[in-house]
Structure formats: C-alpha cells, structure tokens
Protein backbone atom coordinates (compact mmCIF):
# COMPACT_ATOMS: atom_id res chain seq x y z
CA UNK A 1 85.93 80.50 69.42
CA UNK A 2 86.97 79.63 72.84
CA UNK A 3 88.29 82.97 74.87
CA UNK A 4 91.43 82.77 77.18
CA UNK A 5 91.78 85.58 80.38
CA UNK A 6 95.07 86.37 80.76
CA UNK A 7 96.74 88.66 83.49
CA UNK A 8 100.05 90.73 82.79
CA UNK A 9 102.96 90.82 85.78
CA UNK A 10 105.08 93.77 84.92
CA UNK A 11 106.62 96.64 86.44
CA UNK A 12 108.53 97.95 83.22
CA UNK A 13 105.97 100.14 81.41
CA UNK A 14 107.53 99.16 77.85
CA UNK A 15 107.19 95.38 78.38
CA UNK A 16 103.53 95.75 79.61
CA UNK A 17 103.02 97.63 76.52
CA UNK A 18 104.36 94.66 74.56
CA UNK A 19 102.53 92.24 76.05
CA UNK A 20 99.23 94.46 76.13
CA UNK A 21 99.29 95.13 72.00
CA UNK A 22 100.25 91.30 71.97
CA UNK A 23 97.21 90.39 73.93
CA UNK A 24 95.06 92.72 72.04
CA UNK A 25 96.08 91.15 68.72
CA UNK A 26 95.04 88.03 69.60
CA UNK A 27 91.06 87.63 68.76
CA UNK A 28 90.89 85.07 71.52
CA UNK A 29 93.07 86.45 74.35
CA UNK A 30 91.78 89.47 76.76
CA UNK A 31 93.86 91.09 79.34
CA UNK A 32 91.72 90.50 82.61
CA UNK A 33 94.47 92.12 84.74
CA UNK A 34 97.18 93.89 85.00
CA UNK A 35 99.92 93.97 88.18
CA UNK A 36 103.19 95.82 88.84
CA UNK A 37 104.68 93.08 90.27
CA UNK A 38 104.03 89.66 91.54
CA UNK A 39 103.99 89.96 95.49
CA UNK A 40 100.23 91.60 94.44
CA UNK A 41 99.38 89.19 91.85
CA UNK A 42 100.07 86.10 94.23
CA UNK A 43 97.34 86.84 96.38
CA UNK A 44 94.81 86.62 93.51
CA UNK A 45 93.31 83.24 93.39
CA UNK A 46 94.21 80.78 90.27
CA UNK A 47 96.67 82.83 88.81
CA UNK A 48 97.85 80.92 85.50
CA UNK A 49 101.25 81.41 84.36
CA UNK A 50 102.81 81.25 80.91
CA UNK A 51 105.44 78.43 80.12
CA UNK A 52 106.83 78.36 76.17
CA UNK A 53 107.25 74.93 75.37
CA UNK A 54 110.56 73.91 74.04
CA UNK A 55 109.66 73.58 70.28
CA UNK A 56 108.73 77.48 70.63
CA UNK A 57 112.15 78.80 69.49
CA UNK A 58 110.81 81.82 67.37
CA UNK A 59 108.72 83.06 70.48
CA UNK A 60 111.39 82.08 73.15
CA UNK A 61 113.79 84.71 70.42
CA UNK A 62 111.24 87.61 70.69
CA UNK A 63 111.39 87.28 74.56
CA UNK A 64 114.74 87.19 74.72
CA UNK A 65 114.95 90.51 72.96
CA UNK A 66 113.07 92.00 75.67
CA UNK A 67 114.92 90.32 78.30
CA UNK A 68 118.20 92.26 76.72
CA UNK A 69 115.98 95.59 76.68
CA UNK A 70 115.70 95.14 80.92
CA UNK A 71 118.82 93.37 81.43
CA UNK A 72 120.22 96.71 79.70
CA UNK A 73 118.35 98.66 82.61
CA UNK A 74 120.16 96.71 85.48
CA UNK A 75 116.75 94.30 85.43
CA UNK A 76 117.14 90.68 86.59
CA UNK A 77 115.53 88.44 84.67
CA UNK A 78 115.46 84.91 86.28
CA UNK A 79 114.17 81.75 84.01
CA UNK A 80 112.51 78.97 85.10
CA UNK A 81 112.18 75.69 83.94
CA UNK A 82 109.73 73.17 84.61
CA UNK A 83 108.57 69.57 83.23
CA UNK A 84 105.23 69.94 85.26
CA UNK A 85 104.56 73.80 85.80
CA UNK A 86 101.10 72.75 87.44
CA UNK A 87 97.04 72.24 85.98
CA UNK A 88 97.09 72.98 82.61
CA UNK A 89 94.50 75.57 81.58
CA UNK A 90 95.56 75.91 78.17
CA UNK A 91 97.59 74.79 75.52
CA UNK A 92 98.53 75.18 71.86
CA UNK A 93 101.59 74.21 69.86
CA UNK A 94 104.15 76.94 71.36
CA UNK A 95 103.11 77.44 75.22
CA UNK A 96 100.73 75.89 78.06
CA UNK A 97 99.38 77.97 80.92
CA UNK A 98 98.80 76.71 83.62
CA UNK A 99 98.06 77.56 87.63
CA UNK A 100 100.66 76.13 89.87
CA UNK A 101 100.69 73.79 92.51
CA UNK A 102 101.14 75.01 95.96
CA UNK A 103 103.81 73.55 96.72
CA UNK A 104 105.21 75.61 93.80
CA UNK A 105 104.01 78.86 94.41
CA UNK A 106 106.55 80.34 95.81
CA UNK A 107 109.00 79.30 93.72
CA UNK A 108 107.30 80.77 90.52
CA UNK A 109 105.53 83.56 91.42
C-alpha cells in the first residue's frame, strides 16, 4: 500500500490532537510534520494542502464541529474554495491534496 506524508498546521492543541489520532488511524497516512501556524509552514518547500471535495458532506460535518469548538474560543476560521487548488498529489473519493501554485500561495497558506 502506497503511503501519503502529511503535515498538520495548527496552533489549537485540541485540533492537532484530532487531526494527529486521525492521521494515526489511517494505515497509510504518517504525520511528517507538525507547525503552529502557517507563516512557518510556508517556508517549507511543497507543502500540500487538504481540499474536501464537494461530495464529502459527512467529513465537511465533522470539520465543522471543530470549527464551532474554535469559533467558540474567539478563533477565525476562514474557508476557501477552489476549482483548481494546484498539482494534485493525491486523491480519493472525499478530498485531493495538492501543493499550490505560486501564484496562489499566499492566498492559501
């Protein structure tokens, strides 16, 4: 079985916890890194990011549960949309990772 790195951005300990069990559930997923927040993560090369796909509406439920957990702690939580989030480096039937463009960069990360 294929593995997939990922890298966790995330400067609420409880959310990073989340994602961390998440990540260790999954037999092909490892956690690579792991960054408080992502002014330090954009200066690591080919970061991928994350994108639920549309269909994903179970998933895009369980985040939104979490969102309410920061937005209960004064947290902004800003979505982003996009119909080409940049080179796909995986995919499956809920999400697609992928590293941005440049010309992007900024915007996402």
């Amino acid at each position: 079985m294929q593995q997939y790195n990922c890298v966790i951005i995330e400067d609420e300990s409880l959310a990073a916890e989340i994602l961390q069990d998440y990540i260790a559930d999954v037999p092909f997923l490892n956690r690579k890194h792991a960054y408080l927040d992502a002014v330090t993560s954009k200066y690591n090369a080919d970061i991928s990011l994350s994108w639920f796909k549309d269909s994903a509406k179970e998933h895009i439920k369980k985040i939104q549960d979490l969102i309410e957990i920061a937005e209960h702690y004064d947290i902004v939580i800003e979505r982003i949309a996009s119909k080409n989030p940049g080179y796909i480096v995986f995919e499956d039937e809920y999400q697609v990772s992928a590293v941005p463009f440049k010309i992007d960069r900024k915007r996402v990360i």
